[in-house]
PDB file of N, CA and C in Angstrom:
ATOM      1  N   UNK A   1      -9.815  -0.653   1.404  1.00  0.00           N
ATOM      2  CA  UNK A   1      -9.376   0.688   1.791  1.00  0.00           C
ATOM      3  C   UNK A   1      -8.362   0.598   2.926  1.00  0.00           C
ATOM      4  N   UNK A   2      -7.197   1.606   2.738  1.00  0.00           N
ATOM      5  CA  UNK A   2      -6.422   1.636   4.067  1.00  0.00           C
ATOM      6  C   UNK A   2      -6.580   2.585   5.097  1.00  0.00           C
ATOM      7  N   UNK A   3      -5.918   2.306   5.836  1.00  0.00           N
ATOM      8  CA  UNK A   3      -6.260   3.451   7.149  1.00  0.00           C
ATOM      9  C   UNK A   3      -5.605   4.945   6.280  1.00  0.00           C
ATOM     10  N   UNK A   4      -6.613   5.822   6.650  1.00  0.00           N
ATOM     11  CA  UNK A   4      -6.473   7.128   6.535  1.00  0.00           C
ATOM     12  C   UNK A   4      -5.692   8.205   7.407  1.00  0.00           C
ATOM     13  N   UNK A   5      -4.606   8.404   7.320  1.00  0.00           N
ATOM     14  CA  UNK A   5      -3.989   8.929   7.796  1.00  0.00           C
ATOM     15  C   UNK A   5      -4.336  10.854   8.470  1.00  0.00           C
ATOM     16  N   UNK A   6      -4.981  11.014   7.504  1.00  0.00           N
ATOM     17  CA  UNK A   6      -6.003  12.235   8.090  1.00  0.00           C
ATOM     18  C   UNK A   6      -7.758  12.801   7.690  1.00  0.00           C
ATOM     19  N   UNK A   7      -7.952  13.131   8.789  1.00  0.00           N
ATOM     20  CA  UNK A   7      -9.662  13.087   8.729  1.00  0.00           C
ATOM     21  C   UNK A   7      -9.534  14.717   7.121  1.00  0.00           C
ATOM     22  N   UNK A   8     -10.554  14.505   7.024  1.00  0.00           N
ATOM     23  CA  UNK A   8     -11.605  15.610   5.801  1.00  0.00           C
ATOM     24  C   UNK A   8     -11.716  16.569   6.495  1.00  0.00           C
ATOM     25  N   UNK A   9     -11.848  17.176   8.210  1.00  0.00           N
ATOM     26  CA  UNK A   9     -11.524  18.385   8.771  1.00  0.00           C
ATOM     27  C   UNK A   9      -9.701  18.674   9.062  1.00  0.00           C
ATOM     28  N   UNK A  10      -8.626  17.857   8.814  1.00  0.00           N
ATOM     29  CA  UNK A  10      -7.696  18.412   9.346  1.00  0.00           C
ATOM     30  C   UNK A  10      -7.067  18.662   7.871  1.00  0.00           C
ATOM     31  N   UNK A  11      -7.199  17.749   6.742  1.00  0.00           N
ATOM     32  CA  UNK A  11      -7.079  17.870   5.339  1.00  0.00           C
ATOM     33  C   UNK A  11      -7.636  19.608   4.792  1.00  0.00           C
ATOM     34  N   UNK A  12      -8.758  20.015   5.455  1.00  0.00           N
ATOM     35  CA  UNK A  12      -9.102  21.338   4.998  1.00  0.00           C
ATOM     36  C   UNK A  12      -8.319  22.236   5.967  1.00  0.00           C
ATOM     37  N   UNK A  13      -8.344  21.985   6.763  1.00  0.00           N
ATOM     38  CA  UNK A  13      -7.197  23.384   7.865  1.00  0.00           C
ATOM     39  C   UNK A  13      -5.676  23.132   6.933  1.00  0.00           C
ATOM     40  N   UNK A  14      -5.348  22.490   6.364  1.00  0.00           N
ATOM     41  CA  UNK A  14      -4.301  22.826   5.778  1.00  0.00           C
ATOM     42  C   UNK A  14      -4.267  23.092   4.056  1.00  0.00           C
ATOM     43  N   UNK A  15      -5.551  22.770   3.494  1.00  0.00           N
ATOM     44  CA  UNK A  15      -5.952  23.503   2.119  1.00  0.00           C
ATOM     45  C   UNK A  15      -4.938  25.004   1.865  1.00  0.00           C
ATOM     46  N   UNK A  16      -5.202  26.143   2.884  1.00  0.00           N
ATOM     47  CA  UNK A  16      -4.912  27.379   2.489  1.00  0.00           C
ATOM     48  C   UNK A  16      -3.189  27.031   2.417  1.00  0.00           C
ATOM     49  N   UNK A  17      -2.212  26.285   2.642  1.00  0.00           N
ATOM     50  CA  UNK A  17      -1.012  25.668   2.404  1.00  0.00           C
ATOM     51  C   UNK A  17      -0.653  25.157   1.214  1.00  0.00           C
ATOM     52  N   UNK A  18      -1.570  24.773   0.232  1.00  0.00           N
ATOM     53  CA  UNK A  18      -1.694  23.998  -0.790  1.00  0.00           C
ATOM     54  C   UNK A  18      -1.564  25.142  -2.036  1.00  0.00           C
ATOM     55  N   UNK A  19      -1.804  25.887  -2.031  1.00  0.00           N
ATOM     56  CA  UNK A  19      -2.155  26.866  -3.156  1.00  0.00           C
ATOM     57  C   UNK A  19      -1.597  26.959  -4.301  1.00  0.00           C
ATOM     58  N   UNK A  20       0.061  26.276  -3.718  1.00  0.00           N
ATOM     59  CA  UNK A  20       0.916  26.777  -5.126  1.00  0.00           C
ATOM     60  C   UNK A  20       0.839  25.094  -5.492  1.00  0.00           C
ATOM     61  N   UNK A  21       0.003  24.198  -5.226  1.00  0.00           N
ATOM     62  CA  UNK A  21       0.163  22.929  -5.902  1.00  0.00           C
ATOM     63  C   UNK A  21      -1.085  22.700  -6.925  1.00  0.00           C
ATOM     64  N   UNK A  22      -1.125  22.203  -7.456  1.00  0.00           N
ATOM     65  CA  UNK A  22      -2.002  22.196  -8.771  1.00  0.00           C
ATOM     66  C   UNK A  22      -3.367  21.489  -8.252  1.00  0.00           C
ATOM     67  N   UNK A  23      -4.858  21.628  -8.222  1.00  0.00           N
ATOM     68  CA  UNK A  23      -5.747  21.076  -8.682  1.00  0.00           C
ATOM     69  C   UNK A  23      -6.135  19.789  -8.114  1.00  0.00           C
ATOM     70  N   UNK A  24      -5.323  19.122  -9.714  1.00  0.00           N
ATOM     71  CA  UNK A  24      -5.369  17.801  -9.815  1.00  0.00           C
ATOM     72  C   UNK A  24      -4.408  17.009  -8.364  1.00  0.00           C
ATOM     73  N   UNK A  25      -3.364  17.668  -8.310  1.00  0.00           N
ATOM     74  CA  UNK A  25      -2.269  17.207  -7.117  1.00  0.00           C
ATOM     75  C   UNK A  25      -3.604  17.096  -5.524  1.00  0.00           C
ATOM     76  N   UNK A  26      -3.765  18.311  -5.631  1.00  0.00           N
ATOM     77  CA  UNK A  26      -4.219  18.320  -4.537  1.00  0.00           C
ATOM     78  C   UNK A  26      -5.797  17.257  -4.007  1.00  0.00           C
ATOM     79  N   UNK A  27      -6.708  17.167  -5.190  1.00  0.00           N
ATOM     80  CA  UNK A  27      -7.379  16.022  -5.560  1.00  0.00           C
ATOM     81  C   UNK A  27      -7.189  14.888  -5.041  1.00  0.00           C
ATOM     82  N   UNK A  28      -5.848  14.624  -6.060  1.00  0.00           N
ATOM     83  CA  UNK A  28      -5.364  13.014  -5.882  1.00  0.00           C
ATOM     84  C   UNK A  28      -5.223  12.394  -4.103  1.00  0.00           C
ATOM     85  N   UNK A  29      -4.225  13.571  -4.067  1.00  0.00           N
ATOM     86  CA  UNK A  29      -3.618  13.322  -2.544  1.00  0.00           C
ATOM     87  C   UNK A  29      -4.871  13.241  -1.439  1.00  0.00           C
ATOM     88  N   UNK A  30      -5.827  14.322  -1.800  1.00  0.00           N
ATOM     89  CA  UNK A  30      -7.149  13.839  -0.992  1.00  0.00           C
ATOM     90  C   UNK A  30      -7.190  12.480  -0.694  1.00  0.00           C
ATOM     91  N   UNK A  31      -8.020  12.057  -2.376  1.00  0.00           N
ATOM     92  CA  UNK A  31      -8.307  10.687  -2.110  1.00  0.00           C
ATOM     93  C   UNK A  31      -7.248   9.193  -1.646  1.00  0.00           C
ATOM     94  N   UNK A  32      -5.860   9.875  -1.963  1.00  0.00           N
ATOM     95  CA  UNK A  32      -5.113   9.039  -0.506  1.00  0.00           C
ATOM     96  C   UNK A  32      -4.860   8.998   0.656  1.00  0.00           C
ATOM     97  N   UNK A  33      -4.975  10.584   1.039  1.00  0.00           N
ATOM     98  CA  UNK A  33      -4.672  10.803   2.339  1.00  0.00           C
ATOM     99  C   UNK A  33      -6.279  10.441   3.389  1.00  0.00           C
ATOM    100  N   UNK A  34      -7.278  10.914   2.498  1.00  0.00           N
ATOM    101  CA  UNK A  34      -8.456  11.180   3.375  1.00  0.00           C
ATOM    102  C   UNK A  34      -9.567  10.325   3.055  1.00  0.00           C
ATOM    103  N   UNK A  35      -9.678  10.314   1.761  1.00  0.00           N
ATOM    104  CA  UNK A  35     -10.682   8.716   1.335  1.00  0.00           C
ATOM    105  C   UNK A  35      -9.732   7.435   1.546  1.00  0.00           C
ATOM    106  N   UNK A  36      -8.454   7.132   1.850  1.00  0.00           N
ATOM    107  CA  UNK A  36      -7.926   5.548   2.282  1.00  0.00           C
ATOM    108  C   UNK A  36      -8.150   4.845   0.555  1.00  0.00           C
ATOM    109  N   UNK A  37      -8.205   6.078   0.029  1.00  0.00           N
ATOM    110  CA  UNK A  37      -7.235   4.827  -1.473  1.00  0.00           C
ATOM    111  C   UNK A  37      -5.709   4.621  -1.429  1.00  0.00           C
ATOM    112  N   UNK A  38      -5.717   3.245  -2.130  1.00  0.00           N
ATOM    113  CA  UNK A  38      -4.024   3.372  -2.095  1.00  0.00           C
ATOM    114  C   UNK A  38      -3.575   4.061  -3.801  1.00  0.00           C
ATOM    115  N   UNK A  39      -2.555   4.222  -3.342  1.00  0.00           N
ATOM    116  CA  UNK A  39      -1.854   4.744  -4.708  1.00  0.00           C
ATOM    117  C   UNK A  39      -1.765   4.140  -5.680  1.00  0.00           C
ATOM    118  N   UNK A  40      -1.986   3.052  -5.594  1.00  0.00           N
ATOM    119  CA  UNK A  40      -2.044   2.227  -7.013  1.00  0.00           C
ATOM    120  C   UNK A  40      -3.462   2.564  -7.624  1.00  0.00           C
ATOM    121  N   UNK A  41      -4.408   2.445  -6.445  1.00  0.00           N
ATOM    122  CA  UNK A  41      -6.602   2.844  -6.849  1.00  0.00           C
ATOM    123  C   UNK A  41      -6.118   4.039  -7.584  1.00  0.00           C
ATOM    124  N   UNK A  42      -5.636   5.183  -6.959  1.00  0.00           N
ATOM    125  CA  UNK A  42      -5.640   6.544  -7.249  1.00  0.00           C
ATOM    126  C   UNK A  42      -4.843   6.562  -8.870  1.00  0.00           C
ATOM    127  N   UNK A  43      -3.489   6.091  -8.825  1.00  0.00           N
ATOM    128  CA  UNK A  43      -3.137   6.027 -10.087  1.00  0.00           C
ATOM    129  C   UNK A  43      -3.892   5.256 -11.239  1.00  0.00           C
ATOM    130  N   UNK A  44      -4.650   4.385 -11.111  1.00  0.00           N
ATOM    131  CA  UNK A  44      -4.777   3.791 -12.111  1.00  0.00           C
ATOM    132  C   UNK A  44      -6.219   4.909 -12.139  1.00  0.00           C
ATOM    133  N   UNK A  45      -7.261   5.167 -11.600  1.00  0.00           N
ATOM    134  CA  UNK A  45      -8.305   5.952 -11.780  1.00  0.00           C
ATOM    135  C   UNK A  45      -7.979   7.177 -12.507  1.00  0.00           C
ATOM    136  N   UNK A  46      -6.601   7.503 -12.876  1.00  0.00           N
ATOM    137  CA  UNK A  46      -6.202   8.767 -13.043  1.00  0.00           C
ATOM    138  C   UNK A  46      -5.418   8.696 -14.532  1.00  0.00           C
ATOM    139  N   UNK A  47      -5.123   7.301 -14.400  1.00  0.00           N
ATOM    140  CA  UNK A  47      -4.193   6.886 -15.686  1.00  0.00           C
ATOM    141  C   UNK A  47      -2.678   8.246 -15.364  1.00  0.00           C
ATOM    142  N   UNK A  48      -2.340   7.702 -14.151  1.00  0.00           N
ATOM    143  CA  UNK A  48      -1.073   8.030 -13.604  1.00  0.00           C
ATOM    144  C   UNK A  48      -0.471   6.334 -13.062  1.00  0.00           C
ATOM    145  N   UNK A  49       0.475   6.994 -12.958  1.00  0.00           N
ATOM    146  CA  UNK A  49       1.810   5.645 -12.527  1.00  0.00           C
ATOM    147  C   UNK A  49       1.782   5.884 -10.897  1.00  0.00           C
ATOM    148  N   UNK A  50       1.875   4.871 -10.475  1.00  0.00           N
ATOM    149  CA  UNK A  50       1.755   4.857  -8.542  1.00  0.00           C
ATOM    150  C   UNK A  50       3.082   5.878  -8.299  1.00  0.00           C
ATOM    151  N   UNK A  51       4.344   6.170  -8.929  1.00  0.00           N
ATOM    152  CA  UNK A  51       5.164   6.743  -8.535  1.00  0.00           C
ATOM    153  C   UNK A  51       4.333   8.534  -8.613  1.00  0.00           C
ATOM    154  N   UNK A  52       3.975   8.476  -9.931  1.00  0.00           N
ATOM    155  CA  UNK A  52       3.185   9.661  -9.673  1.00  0.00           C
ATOM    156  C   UNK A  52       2.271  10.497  -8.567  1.00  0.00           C
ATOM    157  N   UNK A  53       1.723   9.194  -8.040  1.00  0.00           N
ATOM    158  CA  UNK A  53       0.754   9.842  -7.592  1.00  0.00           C
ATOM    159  C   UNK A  53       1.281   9.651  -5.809  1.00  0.00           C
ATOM    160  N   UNK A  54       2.350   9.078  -5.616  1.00  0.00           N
ATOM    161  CA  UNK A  54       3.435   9.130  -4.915  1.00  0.00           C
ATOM    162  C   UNK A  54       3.902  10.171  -4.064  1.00  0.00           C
ATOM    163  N   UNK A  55       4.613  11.104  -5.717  1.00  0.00           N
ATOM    164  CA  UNK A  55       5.031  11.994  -5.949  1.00  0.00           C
ATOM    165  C   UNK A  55       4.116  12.988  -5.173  1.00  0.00           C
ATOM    166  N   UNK A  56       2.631  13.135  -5.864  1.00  0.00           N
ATOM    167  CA  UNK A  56       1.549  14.143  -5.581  1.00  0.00           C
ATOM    168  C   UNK A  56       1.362  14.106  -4.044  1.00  0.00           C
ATOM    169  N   UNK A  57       1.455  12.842  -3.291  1.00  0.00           N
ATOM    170  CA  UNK A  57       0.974  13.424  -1.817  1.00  0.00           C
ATOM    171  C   UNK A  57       2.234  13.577  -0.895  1.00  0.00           C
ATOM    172  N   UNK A  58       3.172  13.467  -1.675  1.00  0.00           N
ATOM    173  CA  UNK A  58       4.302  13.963  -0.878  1.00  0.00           C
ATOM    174  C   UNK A  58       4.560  15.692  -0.641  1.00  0.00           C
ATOM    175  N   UNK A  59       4.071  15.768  -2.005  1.00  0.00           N
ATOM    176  CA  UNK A  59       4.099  17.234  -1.945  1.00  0.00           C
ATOM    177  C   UNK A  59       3.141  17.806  -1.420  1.00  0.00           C
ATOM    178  N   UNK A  60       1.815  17.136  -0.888  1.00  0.00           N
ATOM    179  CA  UNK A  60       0.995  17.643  -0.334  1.00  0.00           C
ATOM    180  C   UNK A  60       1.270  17.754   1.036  1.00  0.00           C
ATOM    181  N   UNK A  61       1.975  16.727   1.367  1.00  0.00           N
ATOM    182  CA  UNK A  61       2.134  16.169   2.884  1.00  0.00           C
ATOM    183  C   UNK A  61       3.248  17.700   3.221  1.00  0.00           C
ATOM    184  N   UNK A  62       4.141  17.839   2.371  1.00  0.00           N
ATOM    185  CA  UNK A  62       5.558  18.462   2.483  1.00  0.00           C
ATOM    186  C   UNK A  62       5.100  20.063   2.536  1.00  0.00           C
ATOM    187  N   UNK A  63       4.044  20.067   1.998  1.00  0.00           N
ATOM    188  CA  UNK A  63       3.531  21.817   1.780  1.00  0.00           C
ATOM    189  C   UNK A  63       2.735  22.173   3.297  1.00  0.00           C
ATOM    190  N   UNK A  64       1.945  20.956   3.531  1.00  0.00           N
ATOM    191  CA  UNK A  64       1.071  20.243   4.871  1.00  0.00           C
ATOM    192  C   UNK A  64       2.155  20.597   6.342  1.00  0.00           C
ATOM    193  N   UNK A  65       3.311  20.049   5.956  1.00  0.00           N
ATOM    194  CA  UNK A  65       3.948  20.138   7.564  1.00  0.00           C
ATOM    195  C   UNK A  65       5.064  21.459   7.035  1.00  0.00           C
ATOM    196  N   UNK A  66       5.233  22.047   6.087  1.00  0.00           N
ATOM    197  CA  UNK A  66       6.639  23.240   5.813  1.00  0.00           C
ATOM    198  C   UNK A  66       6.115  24.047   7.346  1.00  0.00           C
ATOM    199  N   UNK A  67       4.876  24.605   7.643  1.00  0.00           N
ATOM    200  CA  UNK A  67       5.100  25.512   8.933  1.00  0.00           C
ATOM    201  C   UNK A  67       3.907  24.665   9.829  1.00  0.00           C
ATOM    202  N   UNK A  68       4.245  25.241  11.726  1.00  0.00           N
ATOM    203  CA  UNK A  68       3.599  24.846  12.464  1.00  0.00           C
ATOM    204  C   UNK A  68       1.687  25.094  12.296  1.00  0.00           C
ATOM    205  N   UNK A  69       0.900  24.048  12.384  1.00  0.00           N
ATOM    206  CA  UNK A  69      -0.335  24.462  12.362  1.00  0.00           C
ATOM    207  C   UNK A  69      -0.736  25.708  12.695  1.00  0.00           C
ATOM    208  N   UNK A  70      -0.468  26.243  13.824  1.00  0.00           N
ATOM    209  CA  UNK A  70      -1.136  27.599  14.405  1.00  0.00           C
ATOM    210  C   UNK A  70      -0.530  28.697  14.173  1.00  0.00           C
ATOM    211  N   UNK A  71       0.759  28.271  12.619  1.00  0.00           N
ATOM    212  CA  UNK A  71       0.946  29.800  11.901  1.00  0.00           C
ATOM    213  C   UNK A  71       0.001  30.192  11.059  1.00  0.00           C
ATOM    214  N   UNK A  72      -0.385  31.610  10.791  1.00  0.00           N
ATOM    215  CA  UNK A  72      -0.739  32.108  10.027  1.00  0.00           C
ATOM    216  C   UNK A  72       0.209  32.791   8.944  1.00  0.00           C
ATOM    217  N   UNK A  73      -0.525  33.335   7.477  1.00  0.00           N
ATOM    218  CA  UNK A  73       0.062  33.686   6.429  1.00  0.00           C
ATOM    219  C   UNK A  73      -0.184  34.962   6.515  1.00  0.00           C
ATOM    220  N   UNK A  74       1.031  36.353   6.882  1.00  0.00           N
ATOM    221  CA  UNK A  74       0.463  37.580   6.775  1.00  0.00           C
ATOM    222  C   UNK A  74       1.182  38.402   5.354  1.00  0.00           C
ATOM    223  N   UNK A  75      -0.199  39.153   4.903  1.00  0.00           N
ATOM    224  CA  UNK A  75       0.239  39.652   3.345  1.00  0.00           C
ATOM    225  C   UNK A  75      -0.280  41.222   3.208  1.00  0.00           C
ATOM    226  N   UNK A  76       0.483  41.585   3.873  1.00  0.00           N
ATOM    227  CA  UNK A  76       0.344  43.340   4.318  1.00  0.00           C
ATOM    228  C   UNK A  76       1.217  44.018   3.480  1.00  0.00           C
ATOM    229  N   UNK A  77       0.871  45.100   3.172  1.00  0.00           N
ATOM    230  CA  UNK A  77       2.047  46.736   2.756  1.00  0.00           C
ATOM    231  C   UNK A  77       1.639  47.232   3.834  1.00  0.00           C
ATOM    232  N   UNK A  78       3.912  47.700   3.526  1.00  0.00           N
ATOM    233  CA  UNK A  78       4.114  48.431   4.837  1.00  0.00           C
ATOM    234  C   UNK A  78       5.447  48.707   4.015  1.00  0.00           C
ATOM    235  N   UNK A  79       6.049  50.010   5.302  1.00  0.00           N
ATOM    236  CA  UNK A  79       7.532  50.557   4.251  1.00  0.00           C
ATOM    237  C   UNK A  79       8.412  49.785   4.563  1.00  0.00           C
ATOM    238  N   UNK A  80       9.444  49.584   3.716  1.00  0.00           N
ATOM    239  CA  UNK A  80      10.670  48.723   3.234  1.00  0.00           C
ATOM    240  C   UNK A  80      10.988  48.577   4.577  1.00  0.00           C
ATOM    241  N   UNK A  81      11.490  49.606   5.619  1.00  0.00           N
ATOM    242  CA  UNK A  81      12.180  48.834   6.958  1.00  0.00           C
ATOM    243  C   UNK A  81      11.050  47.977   7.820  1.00  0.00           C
ATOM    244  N   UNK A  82      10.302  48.381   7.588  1.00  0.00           N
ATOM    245  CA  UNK A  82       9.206  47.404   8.008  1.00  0.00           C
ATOM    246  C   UNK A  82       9.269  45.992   8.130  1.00  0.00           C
ATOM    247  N   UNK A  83       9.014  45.634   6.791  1.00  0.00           N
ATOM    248  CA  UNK A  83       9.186  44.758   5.770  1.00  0.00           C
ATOM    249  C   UNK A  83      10.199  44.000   6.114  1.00  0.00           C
ATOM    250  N   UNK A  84      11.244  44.715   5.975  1.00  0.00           N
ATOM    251  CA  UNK A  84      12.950  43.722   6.642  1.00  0.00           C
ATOM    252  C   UNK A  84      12.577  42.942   7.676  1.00  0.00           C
ATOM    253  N   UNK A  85      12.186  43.855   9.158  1.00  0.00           N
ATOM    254  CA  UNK A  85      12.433  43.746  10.174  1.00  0.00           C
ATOM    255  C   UNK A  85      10.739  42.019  10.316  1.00  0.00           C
ATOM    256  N   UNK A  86       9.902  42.473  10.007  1.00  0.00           N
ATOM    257  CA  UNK A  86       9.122  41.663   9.736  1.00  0.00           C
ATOM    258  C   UNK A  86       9.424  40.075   8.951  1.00  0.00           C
ATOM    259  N   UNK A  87      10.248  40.090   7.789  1.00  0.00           N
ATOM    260  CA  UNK A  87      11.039  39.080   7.454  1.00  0.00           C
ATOM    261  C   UNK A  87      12.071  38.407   8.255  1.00  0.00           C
ATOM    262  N   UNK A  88      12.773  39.490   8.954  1.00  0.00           N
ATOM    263  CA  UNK A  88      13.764  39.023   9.800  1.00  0.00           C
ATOM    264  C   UNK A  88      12.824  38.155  10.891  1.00  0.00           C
ATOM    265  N   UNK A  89      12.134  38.368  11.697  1.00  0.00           N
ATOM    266  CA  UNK A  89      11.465  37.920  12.861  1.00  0.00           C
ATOM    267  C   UNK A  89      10.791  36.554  12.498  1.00  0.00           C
ATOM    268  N   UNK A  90      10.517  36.383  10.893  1.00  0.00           N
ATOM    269  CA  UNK A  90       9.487  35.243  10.433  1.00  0.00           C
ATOM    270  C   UNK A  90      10.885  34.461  10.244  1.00  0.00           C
ATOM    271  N   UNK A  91      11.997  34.579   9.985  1.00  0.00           N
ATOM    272  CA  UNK A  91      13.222  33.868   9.982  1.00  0.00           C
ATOM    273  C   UNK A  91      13.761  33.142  10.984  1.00  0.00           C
ATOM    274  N   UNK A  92      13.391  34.079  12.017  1.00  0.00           N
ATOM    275  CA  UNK A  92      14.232  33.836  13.565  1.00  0.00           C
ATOM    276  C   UNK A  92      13.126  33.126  13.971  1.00  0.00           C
ATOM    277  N   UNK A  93      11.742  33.035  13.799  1.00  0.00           N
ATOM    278  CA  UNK A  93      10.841  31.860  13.832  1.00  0.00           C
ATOM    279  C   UNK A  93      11.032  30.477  13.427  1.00  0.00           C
ATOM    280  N   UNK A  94      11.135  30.626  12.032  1.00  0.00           N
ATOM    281  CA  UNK A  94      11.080  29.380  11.445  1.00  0.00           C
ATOM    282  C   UNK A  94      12.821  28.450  11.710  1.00  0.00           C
ATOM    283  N   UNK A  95      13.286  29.087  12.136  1.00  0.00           N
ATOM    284  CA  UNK A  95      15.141  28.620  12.526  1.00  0.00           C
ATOM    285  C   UNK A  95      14.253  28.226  13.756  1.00  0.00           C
ATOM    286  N   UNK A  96      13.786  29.000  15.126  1.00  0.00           N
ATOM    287  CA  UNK A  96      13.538  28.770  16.363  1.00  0.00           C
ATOM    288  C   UNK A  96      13.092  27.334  16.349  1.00  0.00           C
ATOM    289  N   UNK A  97      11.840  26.964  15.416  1.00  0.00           N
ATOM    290  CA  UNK A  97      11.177  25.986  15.414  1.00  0.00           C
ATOM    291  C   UNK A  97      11.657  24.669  14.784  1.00  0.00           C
ATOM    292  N   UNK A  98      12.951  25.011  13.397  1.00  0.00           N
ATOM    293  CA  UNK A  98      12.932  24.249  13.460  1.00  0.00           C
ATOM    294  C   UNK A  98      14.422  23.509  14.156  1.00  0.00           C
ATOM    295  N   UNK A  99      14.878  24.122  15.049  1.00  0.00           N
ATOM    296  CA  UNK A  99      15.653  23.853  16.168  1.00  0.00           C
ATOM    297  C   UNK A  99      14.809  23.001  17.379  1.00  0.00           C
ATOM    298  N   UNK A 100      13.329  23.387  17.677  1.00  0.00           N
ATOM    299  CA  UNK A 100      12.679  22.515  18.830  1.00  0.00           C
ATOM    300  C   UNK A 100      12.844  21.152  17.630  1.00  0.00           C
ATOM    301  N   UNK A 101      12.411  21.149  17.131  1.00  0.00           N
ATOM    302  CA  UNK A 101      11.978  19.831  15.801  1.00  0.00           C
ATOM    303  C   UNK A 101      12.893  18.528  16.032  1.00  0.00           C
ATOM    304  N   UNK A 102      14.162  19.510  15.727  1.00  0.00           N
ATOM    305  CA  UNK A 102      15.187  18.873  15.691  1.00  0.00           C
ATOM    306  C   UNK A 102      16.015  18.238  16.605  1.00  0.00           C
ATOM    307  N   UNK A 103      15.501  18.921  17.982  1.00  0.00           N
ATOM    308  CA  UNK A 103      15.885  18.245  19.214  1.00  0.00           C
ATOM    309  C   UNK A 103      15.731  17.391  20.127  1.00  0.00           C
TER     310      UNK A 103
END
């Protein structure tokens, strides 16, 4: 087994991030990211190709870091200028941040 790059509590604080990835993706990438299989264990247990399963925790990792941990997801109705002005501000966020990132 290799070193695990993240514990089974920080793997679930970022679950609700995962949503639009499939199932099986999210599975796999578990058992690389958090059980310390390598991608070759995981692919062949899966009768996937190591690029595959590659593939799968990248996108986990990539869905994992898209926003800062201590954002939340807000999914409210409200009227259209609302709405703008609310989009606009989650914009001027995610530019803000990823300007610190980048510096």
């Amino acid at each position: 087994m290799q070193k695990v790059p993240m514990t089974a509590a920080e793997f679930e604080v970022i679950q609700p991030r995962l949503g639009r990835l499939t199932v099986d993706t999210v599975q796999i990438a578990r058992r690389v990211l958090v059980d310390g299989k390598s991608q070759a264990e995981a692919a062949e247990e899966n009768g996937l190709s190591r690029q595959r399963v590659s593939q799968m925790v990248q996108r986990v990792m990539a869905a994992a870091n898209e926003f800062p941990p201590d954002w939340e997801r807000v999914d409210e109705w409200m009227p259209p200028e609302l709405a703008k002005q609310v989009r606009a501000l989650a914009a001027e966020a995610r530019t803000t941040t990823q300007e610190k990132n980048h510096a």
